[in-house]
Structure formats: structure tokens, C-alpha cells
C-alpha atoms as a PDB file:
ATOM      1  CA  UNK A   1      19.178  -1.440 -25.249  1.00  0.00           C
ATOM      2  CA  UNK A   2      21.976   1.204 -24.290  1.00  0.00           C
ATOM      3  CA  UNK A   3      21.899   4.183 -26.810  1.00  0.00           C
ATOM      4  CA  UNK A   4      24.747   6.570 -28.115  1.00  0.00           C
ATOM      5  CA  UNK A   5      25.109   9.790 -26.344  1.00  0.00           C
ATOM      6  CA  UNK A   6      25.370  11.383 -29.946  1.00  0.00           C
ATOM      7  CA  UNK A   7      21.745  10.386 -30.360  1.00  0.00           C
ATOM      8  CA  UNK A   8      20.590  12.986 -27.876  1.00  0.00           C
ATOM      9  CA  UNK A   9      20.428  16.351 -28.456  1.00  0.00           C
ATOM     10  CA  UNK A  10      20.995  17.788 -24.872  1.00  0.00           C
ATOM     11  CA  UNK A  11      22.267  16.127 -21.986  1.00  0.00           C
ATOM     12  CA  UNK A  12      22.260  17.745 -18.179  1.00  0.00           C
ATOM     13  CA  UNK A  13      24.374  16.874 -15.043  1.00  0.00           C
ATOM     14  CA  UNK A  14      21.966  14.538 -12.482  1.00  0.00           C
ATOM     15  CA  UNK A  15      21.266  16.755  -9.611  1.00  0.00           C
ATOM     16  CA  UNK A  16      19.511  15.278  -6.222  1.00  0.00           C
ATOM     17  CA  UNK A  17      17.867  17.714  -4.449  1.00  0.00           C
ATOM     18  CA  UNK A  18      18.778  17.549  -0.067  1.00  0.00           C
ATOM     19  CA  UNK A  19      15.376  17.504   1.847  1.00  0.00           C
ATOM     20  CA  UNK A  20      15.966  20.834   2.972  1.00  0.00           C
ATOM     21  CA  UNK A  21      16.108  22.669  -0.415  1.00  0.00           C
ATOM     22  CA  UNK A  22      12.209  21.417  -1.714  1.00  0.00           C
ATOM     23  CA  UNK A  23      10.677  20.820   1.736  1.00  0.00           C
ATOM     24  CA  UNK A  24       9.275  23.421   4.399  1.00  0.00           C
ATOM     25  CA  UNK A  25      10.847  23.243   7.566  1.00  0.00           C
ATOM     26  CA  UNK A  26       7.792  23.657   9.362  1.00  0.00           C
ATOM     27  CA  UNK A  27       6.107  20.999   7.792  1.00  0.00           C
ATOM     28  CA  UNK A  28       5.339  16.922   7.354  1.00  0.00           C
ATOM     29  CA  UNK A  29       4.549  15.311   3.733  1.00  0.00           C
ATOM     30  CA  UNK A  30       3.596  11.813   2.737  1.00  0.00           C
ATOM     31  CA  UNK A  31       5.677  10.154   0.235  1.00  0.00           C
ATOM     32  CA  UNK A  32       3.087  11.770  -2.964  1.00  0.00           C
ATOM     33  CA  UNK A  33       3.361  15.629  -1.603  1.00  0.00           C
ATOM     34  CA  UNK A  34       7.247  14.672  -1.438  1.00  0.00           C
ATOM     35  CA  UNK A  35       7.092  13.474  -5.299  1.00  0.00           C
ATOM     36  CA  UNK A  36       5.307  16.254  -6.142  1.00  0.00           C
ATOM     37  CA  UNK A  37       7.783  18.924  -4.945  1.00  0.00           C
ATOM     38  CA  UNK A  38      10.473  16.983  -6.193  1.00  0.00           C
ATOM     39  CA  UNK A  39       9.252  18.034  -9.562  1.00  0.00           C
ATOM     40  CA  UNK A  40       8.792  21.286  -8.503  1.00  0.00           C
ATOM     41  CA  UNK A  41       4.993  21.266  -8.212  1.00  0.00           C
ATOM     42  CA  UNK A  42       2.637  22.169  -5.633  1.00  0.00           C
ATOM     43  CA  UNK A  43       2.321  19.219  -2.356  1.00  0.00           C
ATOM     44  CA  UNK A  44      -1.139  19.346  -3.907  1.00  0.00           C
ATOM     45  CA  UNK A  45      -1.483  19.483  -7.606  1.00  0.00           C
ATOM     46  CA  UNK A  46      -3.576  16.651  -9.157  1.00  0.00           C
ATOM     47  CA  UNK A  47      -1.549  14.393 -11.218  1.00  0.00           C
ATOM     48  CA  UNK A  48      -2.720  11.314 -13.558  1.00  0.00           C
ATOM     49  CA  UNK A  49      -2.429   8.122 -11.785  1.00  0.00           C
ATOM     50  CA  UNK A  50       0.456   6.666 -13.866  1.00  0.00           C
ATOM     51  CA  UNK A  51       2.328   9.973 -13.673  1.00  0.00           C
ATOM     52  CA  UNK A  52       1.917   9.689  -9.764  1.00  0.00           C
ATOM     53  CA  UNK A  53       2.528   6.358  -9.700  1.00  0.00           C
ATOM     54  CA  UNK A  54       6.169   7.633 -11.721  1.00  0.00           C
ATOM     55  CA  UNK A  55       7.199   9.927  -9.644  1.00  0.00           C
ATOM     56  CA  UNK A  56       6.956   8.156  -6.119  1.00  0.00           C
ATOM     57  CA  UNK A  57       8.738   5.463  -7.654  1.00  0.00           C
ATOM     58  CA  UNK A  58      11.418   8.151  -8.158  1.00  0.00           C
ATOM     59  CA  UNK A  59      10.855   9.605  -4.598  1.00  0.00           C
ATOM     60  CA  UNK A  60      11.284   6.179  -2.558  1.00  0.00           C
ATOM     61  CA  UNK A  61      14.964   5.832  -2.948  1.00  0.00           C
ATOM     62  CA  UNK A  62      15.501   9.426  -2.568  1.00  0.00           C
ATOM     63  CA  UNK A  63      13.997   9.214   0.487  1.00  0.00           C
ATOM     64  CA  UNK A  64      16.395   6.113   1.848  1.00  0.00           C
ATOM     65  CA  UNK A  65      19.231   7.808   0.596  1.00  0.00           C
ATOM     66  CA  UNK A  66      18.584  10.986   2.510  1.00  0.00           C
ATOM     67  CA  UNK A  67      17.356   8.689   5.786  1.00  0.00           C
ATOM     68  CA  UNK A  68      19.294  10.998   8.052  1.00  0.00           C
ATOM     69  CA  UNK A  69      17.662  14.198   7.006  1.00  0.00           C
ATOM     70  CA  UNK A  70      13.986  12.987   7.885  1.00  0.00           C
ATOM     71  CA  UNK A  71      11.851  12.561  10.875  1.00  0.00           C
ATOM     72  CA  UNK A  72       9.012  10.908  10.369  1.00  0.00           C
ATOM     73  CA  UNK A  73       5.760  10.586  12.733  1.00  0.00           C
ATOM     74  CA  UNK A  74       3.888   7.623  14.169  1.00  0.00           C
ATOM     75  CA  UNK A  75       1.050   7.027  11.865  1.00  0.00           C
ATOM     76  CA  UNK A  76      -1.802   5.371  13.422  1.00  0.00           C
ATOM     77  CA  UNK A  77      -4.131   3.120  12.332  1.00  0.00           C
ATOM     78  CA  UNK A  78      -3.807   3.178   8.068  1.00  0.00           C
ATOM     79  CA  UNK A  79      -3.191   6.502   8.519  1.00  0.00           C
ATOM     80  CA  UNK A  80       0.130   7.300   6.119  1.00  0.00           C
ATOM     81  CA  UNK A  81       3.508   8.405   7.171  1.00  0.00           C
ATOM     82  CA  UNK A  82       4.460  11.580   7.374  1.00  0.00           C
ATOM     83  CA  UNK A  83       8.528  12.879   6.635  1.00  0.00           C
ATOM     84  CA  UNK A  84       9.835  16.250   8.093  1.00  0.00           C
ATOM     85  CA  UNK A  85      13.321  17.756   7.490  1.00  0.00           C
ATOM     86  CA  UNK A  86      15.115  16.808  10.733  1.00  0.00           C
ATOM     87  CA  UNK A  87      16.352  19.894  12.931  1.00  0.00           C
ATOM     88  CA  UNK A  88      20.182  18.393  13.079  1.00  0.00           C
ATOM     89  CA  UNK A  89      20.240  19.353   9.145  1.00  0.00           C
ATOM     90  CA  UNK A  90      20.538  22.900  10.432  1.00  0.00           C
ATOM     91  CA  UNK A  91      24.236  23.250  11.879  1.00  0.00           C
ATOM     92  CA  UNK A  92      25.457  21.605   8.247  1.00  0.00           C
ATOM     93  CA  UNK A  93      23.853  24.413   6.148  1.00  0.00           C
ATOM     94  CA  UNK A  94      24.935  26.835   8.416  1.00  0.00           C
ATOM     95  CA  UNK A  95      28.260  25.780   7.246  1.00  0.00           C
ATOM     96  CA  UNK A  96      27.241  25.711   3.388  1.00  0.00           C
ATOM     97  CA  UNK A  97      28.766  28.667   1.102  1.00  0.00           C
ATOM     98  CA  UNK A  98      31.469  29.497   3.828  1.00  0.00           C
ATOM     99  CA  UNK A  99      34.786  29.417   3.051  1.00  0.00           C
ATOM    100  CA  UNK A 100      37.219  26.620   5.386  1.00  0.00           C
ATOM    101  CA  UNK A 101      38.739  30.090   7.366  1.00  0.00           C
ATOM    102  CA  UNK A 102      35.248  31.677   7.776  1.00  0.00           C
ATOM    103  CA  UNK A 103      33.915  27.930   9.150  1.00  0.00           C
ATOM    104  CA  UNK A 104      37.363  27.876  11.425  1.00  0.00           C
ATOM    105  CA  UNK A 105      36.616  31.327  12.981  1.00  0.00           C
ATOM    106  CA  UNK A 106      39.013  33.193  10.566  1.00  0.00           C
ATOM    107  CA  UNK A 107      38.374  36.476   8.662  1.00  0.00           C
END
């Protein structure tokens, strides 16, 4: 059942993280790791199972929406899949915090 805003105390804007901001360049997570450092922990850190189960039922669309930002490698056997921030995401932050002259060539 929908509740008031009024009956919450604090309310924040809904940020998505891009790939690039949580995940090592140099690096390829499974869908878990991913979860994990989309709550800011450690690819690592032990979680209960229900939490874990939470959080990469959080990750999954996150994932499809940001499709073009990821490689991914071809797992063998039942091996899982592993996602990598794609090298094509690097000409668009180049671009990021530039003003529309300094992106044109202006001063």
C-alpha cells in the first residue's frame, strides 16, 4: 500500500551509479562483487545470504541498463561471468566536467 511522503522523515534524490565510478578499470567482477561495490563495500566482504540475495537483485537491472558500459568474458564450463568497464567509456568521461567551449576546442 502506497504511503504519504509526510510519513518519512528524510527523503534523498535516487542516484545510479555509471560502471566506471564503483568499478576498477583494470578489473572483471561477477554479478555478487558488482552488488557489493554498489553498496560501497569491499568485492569481497561476507554478507548474509538474504542480504546477498537483496542486493544482486538490485544489481541485475543495473547491469542491463548500463549494457553498453560492460564487457564481459567467455565463461567456461559453470564457471560465472565476469563484467569489465568497457574501454569506449573513456572518450565520454573525458568530456565530463568540461564546459561546451572547452569540449569544442575553445578557451
Amino acid at each position: 500500500m502506497p504511503k504519504s511522503k509526510a510519513e518519512f522523515e528524510t527523503l534523498y534524490p535516487y542516484q545510479l551509479y555509471e560502471p566506471a565510478e564503483i568499478l576498477e578499470r583494470d578489473l572483471m567482477y561477477t554479478i555478487p562483487e558488482i552488488a557489493r561495490r554498489l553498496q560501497g563495500l569491499d568485492p569481497e566482504a561476507e554478507l548474509a545470504p538474504d542480504a546477498e540475495e537483496r542486493v544482486i537483485e538490485w544489481t541485475i537491472p543495473w547491469i542491463i541498463m548500463y549494457a553498453d558500459k560492460f564487457v564481459i568474458n567467455d565463461p567456461a564450463g559453470d564457471e560465472p561471468g565476469y563484467f569489465g568497464v568497457a574501454e569506449h567509456n573513456d572518450e565520454s568521461e573525458q568530456t565530463e566536467g568540461k564546459s561546451e567551449s572547452d569540449r569544442r576546442g575553445g578557451n
